[in-house]
C-alpha atoms as a PDB file:
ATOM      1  CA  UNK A   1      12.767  25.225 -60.406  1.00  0.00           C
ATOM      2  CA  UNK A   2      10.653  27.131 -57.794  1.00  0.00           C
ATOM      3  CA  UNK A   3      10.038  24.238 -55.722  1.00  0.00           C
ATOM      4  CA  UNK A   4      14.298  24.314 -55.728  1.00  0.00           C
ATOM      5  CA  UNK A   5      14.266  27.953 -55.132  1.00  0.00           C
ATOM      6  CA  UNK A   6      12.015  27.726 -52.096  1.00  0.00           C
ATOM      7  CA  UNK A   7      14.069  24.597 -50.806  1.00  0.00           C
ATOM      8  CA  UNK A   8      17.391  26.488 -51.147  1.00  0.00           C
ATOM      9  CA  UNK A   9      15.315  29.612 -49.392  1.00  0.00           C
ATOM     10  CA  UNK A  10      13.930  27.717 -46.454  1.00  0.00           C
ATOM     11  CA  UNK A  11      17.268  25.515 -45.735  1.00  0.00           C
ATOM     12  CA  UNK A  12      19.600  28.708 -45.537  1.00  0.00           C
ATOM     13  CA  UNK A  13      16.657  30.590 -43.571  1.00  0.00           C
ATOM     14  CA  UNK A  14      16.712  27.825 -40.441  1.00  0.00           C
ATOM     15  CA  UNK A  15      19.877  28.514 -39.173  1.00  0.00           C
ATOM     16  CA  UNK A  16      18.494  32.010 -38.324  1.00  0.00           C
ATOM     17  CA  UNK A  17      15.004  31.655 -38.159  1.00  0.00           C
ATOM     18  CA  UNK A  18      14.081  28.879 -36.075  1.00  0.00           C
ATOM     19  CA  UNK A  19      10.644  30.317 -35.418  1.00  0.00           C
ATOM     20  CA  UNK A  20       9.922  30.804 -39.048  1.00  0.00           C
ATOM     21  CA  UNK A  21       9.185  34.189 -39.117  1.00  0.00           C
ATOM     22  CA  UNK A  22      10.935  35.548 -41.553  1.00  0.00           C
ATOM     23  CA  UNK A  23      10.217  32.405 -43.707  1.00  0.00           C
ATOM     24  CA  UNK A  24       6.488  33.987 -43.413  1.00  0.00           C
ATOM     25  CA  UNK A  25       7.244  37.456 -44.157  1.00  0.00           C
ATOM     26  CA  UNK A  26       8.382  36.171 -47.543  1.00  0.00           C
ATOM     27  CA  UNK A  27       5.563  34.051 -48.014  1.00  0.00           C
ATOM     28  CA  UNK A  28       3.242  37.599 -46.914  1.00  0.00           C
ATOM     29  CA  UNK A  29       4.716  39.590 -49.710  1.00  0.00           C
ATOM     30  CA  UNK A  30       5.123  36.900 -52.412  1.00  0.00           C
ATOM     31  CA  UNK A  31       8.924  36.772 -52.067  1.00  0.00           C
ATOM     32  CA  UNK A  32       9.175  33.202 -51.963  1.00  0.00           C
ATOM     33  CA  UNK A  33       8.323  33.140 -55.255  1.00  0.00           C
ATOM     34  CA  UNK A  34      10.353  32.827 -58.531  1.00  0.00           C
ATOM     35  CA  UNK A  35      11.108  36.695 -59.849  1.00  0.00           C
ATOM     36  CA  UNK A  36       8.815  37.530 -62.883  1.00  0.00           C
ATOM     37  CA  UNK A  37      12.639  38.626 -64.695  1.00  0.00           C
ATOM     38  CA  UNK A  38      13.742  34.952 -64.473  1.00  0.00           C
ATOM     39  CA  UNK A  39      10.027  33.668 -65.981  1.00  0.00           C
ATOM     40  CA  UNK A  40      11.323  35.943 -68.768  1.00  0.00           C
ATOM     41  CA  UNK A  41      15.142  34.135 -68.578  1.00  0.00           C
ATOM     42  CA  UNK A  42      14.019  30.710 -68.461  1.00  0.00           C
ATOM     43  CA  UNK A  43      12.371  29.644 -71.537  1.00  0.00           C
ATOM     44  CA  UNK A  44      15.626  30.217 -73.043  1.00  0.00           C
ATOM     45  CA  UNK A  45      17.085  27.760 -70.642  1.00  0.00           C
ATOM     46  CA  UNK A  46      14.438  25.600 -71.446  1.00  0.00           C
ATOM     47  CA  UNK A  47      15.492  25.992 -75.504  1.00  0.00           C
ATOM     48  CA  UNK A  48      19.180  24.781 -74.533  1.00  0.00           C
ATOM     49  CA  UNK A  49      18.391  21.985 -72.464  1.00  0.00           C
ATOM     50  CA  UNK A  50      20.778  19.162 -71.567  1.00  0.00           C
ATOM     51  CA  UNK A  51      20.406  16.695 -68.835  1.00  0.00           C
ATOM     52  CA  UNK A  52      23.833  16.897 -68.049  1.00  0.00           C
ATOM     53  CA  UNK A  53      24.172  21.059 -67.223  1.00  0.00           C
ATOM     54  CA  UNK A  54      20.234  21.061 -66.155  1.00  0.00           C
ATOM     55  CA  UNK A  55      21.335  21.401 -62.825  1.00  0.00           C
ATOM     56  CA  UNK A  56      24.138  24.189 -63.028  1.00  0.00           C
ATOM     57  CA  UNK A  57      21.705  26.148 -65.203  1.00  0.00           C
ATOM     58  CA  UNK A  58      19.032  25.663 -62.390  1.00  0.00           C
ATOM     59  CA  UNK A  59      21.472  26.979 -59.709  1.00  0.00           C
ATOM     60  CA  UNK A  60      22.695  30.069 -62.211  1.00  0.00           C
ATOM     61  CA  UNK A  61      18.719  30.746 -62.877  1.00  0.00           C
ATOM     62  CA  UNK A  62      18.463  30.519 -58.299  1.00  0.00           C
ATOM     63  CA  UNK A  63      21.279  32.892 -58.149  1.00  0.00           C
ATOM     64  CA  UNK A  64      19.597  36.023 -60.460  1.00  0.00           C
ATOM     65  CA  UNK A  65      16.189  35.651 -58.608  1.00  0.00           C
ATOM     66  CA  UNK A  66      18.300  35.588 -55.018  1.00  0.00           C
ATOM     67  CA  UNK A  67      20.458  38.422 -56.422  1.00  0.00           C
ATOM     68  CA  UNK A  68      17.002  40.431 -58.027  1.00  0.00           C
ATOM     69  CA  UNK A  69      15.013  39.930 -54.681  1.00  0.00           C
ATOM     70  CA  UNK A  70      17.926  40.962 -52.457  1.00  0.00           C
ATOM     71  CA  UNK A  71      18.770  44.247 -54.245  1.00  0.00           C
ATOM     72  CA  UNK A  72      15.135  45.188 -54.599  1.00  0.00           C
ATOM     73  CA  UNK A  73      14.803  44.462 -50.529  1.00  0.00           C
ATOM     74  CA  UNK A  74      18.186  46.653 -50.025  1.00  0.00           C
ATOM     75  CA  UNK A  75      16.900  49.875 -52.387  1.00  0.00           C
ATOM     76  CA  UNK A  76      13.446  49.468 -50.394  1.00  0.00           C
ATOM     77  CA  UNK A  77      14.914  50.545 -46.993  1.00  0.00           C
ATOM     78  CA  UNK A  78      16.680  53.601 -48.568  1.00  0.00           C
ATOM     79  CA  UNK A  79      13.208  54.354 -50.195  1.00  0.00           C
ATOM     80  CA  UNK A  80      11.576  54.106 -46.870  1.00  0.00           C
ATOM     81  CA  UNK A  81      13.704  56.302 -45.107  1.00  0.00           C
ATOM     82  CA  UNK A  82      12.775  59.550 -48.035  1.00  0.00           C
ATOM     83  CA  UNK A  83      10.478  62.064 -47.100  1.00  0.00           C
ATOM     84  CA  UNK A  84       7.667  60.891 -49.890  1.00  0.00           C
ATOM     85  CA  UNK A  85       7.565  57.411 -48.428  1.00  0.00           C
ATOM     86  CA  UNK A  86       8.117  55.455 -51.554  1.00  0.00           C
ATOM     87  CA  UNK A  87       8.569  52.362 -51.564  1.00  0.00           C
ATOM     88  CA  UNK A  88       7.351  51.342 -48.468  1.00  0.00           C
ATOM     89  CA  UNK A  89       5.072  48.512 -50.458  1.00  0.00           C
ATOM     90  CA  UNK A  90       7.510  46.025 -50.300  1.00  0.00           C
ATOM     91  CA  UNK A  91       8.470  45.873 -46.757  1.00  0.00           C
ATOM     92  CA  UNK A  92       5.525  47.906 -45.600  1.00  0.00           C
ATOM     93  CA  UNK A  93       4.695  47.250 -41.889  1.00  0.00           C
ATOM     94  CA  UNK A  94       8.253  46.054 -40.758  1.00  0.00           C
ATOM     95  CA  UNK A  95      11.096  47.187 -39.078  1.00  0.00           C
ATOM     96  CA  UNK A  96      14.003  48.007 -41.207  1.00  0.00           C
ATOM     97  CA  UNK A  97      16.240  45.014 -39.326  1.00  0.00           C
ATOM     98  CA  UNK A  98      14.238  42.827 -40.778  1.00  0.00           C
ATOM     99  CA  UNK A  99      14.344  43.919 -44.658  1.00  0.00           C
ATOM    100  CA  UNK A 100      18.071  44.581 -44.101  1.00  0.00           C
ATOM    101  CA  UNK A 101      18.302  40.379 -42.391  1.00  0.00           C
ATOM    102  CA  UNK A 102      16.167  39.774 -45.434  1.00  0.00           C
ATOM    103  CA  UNK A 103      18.258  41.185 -48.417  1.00  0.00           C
ATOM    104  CA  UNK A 104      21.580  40.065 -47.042  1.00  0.00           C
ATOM    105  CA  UNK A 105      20.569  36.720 -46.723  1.00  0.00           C
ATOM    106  CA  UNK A 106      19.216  36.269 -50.335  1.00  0.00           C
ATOM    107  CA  UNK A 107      22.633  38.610 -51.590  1.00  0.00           C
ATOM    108  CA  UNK A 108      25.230  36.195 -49.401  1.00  0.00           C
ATOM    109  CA  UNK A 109      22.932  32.772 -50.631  1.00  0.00           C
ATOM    110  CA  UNK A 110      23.457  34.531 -54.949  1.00  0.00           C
ATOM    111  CA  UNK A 111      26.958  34.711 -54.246  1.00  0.00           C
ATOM    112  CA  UNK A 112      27.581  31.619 -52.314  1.00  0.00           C
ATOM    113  CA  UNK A 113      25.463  29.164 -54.617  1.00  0.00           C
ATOM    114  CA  UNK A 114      26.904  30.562 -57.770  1.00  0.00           C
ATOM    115  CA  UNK A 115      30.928  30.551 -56.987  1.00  0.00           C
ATOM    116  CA  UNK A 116      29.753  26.722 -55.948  1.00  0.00           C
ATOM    117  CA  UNK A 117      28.915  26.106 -59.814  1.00  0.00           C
ATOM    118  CA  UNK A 118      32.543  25.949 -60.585  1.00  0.00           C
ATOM    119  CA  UNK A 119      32.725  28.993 -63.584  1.00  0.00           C
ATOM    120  CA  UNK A 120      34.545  32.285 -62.676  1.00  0.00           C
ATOM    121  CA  UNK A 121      32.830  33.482 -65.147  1.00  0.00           C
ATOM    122  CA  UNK A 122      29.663  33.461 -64.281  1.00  0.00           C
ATOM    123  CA  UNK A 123      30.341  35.034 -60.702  1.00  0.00           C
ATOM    124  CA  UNK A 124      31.748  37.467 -62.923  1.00  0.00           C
ATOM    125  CA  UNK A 125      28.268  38.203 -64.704  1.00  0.00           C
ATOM    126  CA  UNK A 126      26.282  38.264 -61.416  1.00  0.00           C
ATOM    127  CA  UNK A 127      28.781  40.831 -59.909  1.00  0.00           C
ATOM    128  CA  UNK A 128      28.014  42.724 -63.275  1.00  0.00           C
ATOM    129  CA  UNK A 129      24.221  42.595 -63.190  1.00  0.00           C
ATOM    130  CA  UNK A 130      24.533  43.969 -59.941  1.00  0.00           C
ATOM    131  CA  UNK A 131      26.860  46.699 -60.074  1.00  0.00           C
ATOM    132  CA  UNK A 132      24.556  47.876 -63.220  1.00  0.00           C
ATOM    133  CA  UNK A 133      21.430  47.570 -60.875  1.00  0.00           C
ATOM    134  CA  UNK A 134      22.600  49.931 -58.295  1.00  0.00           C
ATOM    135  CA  UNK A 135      24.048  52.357 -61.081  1.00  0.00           C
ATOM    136  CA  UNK A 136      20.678  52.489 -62.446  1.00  0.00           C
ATOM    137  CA  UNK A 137      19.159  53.321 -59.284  1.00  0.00           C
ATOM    138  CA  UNK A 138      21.657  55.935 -58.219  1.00  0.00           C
ATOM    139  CA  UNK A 139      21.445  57.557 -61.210  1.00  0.00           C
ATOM    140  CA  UNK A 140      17.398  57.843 -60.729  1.00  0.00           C
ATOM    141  CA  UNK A 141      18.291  59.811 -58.095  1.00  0.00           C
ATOM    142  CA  UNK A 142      20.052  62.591 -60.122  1.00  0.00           C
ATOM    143  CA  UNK A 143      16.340  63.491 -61.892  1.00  0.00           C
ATOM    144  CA  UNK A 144      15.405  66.856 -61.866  1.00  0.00           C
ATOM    145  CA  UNK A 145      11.565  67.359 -61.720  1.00  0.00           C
ATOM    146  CA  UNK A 146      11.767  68.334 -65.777  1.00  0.00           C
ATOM    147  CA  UNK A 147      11.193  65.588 -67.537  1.00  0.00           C
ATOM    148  CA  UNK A 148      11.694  67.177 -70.823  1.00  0.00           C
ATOM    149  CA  UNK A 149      14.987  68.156 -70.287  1.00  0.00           C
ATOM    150  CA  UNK A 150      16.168  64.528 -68.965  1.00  0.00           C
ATOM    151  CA  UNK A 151      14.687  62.267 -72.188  1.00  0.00           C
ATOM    152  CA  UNK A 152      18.358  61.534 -72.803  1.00  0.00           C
ATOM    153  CA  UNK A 153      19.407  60.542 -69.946  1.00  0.00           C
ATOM    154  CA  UNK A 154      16.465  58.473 -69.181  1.00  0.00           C
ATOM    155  CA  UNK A 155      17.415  56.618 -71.990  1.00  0.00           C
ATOM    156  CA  UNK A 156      20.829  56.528 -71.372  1.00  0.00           C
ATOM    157  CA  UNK A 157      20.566  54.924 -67.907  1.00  0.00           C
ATOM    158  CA  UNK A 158      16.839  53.818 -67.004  1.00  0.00           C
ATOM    159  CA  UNK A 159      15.919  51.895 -69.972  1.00  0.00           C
ATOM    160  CA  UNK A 160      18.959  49.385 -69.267  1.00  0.00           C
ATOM    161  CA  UNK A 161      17.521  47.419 -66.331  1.00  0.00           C
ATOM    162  CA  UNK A 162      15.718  44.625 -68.324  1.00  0.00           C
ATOM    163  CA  UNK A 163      18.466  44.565 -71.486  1.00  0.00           C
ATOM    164  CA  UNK A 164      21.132  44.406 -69.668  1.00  0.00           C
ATOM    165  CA  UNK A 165      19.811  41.619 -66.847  1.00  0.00           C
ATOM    166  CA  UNK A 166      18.764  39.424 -70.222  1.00  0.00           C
ATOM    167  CA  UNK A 167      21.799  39.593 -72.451  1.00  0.00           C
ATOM    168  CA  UNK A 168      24.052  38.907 -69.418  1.00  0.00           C
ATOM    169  CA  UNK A 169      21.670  35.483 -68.470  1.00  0.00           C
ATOM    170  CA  UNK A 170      21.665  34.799 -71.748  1.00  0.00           C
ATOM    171  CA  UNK A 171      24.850  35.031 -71.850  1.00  0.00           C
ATOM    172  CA  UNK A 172      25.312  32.860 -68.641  1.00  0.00           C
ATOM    173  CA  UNK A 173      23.290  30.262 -70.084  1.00  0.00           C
ATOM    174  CA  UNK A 174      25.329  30.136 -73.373  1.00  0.00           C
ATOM    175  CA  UNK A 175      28.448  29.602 -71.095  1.00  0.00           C
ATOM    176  CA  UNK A 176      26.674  26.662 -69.164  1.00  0.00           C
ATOM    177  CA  UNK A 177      25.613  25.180 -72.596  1.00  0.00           C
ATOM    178  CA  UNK A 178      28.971  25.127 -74.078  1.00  0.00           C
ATOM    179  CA  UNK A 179      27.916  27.578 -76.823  1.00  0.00           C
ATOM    180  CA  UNK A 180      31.060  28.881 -79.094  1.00  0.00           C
ATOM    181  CA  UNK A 181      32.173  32.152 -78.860  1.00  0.00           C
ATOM    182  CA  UNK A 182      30.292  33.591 -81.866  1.00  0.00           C
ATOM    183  CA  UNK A 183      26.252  31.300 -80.178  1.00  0.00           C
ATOM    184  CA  UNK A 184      27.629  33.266 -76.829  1.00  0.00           C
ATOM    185  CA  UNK A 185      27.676  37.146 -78.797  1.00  0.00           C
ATOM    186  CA  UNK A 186      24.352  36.331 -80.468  1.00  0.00           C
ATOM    187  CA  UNK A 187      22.992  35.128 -77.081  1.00  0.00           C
ATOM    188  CA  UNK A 188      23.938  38.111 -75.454  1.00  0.00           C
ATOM    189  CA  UNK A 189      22.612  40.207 -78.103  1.00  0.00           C
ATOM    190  CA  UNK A 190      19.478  38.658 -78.029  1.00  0.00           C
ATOM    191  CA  UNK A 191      18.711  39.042 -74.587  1.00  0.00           C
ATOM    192  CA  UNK A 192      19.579  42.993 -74.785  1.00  0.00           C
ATOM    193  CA  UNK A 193      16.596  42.991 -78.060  1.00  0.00           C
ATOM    194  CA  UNK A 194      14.218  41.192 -75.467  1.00  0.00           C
ATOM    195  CA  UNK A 195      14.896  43.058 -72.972  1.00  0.00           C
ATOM    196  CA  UNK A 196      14.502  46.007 -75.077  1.00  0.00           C
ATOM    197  CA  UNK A 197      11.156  44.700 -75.797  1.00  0.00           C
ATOM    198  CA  UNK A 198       9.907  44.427 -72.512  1.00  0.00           C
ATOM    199  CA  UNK A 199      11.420  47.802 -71.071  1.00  0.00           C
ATOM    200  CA  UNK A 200       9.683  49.616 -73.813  1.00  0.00           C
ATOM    201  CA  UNK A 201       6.550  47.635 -73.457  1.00  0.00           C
ATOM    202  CA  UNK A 202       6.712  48.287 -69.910  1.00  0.00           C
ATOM    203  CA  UNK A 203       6.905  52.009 -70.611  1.00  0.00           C
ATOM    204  CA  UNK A 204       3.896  52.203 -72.948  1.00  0.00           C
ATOM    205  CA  UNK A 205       2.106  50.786 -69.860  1.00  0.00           C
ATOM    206  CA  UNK A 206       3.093  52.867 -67.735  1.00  0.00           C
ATOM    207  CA  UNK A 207       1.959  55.822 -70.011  1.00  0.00           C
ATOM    208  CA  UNK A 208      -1.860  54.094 -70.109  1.00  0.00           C
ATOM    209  CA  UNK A 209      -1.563  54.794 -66.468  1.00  0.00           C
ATOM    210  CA  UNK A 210      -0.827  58.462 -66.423  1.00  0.00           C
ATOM    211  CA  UNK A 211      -2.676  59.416 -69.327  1.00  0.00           C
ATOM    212  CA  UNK A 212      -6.080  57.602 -67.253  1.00  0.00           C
ATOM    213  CA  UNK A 213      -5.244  57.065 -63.288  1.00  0.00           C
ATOM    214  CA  UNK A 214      -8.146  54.674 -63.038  1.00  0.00           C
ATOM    215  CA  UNK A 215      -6.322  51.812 -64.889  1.00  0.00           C
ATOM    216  CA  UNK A 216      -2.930  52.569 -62.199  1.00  0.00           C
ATOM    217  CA  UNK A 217      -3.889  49.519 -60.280  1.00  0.00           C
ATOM    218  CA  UNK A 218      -4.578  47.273 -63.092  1.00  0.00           C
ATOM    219  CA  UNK A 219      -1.488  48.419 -65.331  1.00  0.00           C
ATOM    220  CA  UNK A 220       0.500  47.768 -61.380  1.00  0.00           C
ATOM    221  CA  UNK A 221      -0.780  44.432 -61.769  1.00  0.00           C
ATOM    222  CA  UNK A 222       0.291  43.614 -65.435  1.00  0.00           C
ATOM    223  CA  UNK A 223       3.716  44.869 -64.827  1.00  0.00           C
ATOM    224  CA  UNK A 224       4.306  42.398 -61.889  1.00  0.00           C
ATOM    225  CA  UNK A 225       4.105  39.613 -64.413  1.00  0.00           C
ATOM    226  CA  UNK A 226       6.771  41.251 -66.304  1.00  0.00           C
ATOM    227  CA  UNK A 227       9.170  42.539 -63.576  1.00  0.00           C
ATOM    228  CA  UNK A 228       9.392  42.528 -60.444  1.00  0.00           C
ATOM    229  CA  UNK A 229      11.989  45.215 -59.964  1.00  0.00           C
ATOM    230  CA  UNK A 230      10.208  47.810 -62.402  1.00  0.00           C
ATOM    231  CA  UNK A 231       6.841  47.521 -60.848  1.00  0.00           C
ATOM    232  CA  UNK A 232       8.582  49.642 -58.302  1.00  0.00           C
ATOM    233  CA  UNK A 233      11.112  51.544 -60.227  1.00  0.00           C
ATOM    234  CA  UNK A 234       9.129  52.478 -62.741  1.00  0.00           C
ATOM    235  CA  UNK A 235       5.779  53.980 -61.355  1.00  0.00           C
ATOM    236  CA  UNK A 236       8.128  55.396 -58.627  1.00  0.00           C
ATOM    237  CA  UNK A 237      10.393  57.819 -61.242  1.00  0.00           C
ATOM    238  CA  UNK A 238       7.648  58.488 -63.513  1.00  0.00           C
ATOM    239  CA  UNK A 239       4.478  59.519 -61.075  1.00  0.00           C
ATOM    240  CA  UNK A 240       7.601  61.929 -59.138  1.00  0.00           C
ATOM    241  CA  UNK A 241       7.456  64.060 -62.293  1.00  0.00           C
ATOM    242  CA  UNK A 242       3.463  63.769 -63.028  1.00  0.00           C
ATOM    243  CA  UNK A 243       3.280  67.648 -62.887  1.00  0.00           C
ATOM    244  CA  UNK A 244       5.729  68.067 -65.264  1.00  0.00           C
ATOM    245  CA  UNK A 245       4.423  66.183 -67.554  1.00  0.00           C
ATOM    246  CA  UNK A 246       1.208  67.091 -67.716  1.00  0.00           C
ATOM    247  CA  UNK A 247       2.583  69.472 -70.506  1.00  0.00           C
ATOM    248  CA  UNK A 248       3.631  67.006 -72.782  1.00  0.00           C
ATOM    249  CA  UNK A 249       2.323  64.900 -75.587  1.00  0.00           C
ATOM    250  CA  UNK A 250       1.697  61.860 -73.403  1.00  0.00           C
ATOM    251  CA  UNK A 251      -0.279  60.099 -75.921  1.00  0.00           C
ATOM    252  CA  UNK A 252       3.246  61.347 -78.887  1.00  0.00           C
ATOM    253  CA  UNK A 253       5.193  59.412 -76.077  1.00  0.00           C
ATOM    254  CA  UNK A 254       3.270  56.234 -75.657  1.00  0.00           C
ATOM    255  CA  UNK A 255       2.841  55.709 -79.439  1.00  0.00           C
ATOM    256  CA  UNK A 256       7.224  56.109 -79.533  1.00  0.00           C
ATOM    257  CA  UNK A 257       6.997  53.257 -76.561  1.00  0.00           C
ATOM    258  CA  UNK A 258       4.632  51.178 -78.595  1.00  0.00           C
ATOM    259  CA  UNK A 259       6.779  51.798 -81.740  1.00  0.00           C
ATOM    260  CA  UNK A 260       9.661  50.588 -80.067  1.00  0.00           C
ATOM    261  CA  UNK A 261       8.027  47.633 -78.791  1.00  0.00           C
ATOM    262  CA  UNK A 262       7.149  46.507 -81.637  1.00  0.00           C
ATOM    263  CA  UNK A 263      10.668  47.228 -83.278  1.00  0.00           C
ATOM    264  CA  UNK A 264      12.572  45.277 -80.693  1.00  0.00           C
ATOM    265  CA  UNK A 265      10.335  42.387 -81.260  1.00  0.00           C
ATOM    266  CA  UNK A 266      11.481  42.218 -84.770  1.00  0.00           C
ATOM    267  CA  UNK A 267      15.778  42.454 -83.504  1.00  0.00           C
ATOM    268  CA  UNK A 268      15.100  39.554 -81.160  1.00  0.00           C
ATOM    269  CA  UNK A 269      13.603  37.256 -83.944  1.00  0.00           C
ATOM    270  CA  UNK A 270      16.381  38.504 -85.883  1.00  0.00           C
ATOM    271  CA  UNK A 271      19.075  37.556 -83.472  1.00  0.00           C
ATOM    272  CA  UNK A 272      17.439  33.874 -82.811  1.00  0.00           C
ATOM    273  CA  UNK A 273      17.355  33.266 -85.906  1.00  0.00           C
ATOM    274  CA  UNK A 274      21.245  33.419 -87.022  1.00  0.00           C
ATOM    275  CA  UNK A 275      21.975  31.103 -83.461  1.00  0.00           C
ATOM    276  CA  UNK A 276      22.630  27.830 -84.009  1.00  0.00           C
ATOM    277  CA  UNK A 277      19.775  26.390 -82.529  1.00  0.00           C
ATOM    278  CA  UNK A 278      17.183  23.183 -83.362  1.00  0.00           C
ATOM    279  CA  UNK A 279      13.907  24.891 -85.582  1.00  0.00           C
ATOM    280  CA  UNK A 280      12.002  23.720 -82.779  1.00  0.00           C
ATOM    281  CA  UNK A 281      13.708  25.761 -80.469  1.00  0.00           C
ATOM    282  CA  UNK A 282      13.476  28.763 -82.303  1.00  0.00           C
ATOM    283  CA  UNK A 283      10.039  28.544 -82.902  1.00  0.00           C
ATOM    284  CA  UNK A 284       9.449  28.483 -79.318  1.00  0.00           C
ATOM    285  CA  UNK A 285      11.291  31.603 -78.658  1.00  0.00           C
ATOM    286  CA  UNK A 286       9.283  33.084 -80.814  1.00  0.00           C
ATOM    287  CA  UNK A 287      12.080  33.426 -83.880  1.00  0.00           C
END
């Protein structure tokens, strides 16, 4: 699939960039790559398989990492542009033309590959997974500094990133498999438990890094396996209210993270388990 991905990538990128360059700015900053989210997506796919939708579920898998990799790009020029700098990792070093080229090429190729699968329904999805993306990030920006007072609306709005990106792929998938309406709702549902999981998990991290700065690099480097999009998200919120919570229980909070974690776990199993899928198949998903 990444060898498709970077095919797709470097035949829509010619037209524009006969010199390359752009090509190697991707390349530089790992971009060419398949997202860690749909690494997290795909052994799902892998669980329905069929020869005859292989391909459409390849193209709908394309379409999330274009659609991840172009919103992250977009949300890195506004973070460039704030006083604190954030951000500036991703695109570091270039002019904003060429993030802003960058993201609306991969944005235009997400929509343009996925309305060419044939399924309203699935452009539907995509358009939802990324008017949830931006609401996440816009509401990030409504933080006070107090972290205590804004637990509940953390959860309310930052914790959805990675549940609701997996149930709606799952949920994409189970529409390219010809699942029935009630495999479809327990698809869905099970991608919201994993991506419970690995939000949560994500979190506890994240808390290893506060509570002991030396580990921030390594725990930077974990979370890129997991997600792409929260390596930046993530560190960025929760080191912009460091002071504040320097008064808390860190270590109450982690253990709740770690708690939840492990609780999530159990709901996906759970959910895999009532779909009507080979043993086999479970098993591998961990059920």
């Amino acid at each position: 699939m990444e060898h498709k991905q970077q095919e797709i990538l470097q035949q829509s990128l010619s037209v524009i960039d006969k010199k390359n360059f752009l090509l190697g700015v991707l390349q530089k900053k790992n971009l060419h790559k398949l997202s860690s989210e749909i690494l997290r997506v795909n052994p799902f796919a892998q669980g329905l398989y069929s020869q005859e939708k292989k391909e459409q579920a390849i193209q709908f898998l394309i379409c999330l990492d274009f659609l991840i990799k172009g919103v992250l790009i977009h949300w890195s020029i506004k973070l460039k542009h704030e006083d604190d700098g954030r951000g500036t990792d991703i695109m570091k070093g270039f002019e904003t033309k060429f993030p802003l080229l960058i993201g609306d090429q991969y944005h235009s190729m997400a929509y343009f590959m996925i309305t060419r699968v044939g399924n309203v329904e699935l452009t539907k999805l995509l358009t939802l997974i990324e008017e949830n993306f931006w609401k996440i990030f816009y509401n990030l920006e409504k933080f006070p500094a107090d972290l205590t007072a804004n637990i509940g609306f953390i959860y309310e709005h930052f914790y959805n990133y990675l549940p609701q990106f997996m149930g709606n792929s799952f949920q994409g998938l189970s529409l390219i498999f010809d699942l029935d309406a009630e495999a479809r709702s327990l698809a869905r549902d099970a991608g919201v438990e994993l991506g419970y999981f690995f939000q949560f998990g994500i979190f506890s991290y994240i808390m290893t890094a506060i509570i002991n700065q030396a580990s921030k690099a390594e725990v930077k480097a974990q979370l890129q396996q997991i997600s792409s999009m929260l390596q930046y998200i993530s560190f960025e919120t929760m080191e912009s209210m460091l002071y504040s919570m320097k008064s808390l229980n860190l270590a109450k909070f982690q253990t709740e993270f770690l708690m939840l974690t492990m609780f999530h776990a159990r709901e996906f199993k759970a959910k895999v388990a009532q779909m009507p899928l080979e043993e086999h198949v479970k098993e591998a998903l961990g059920a």
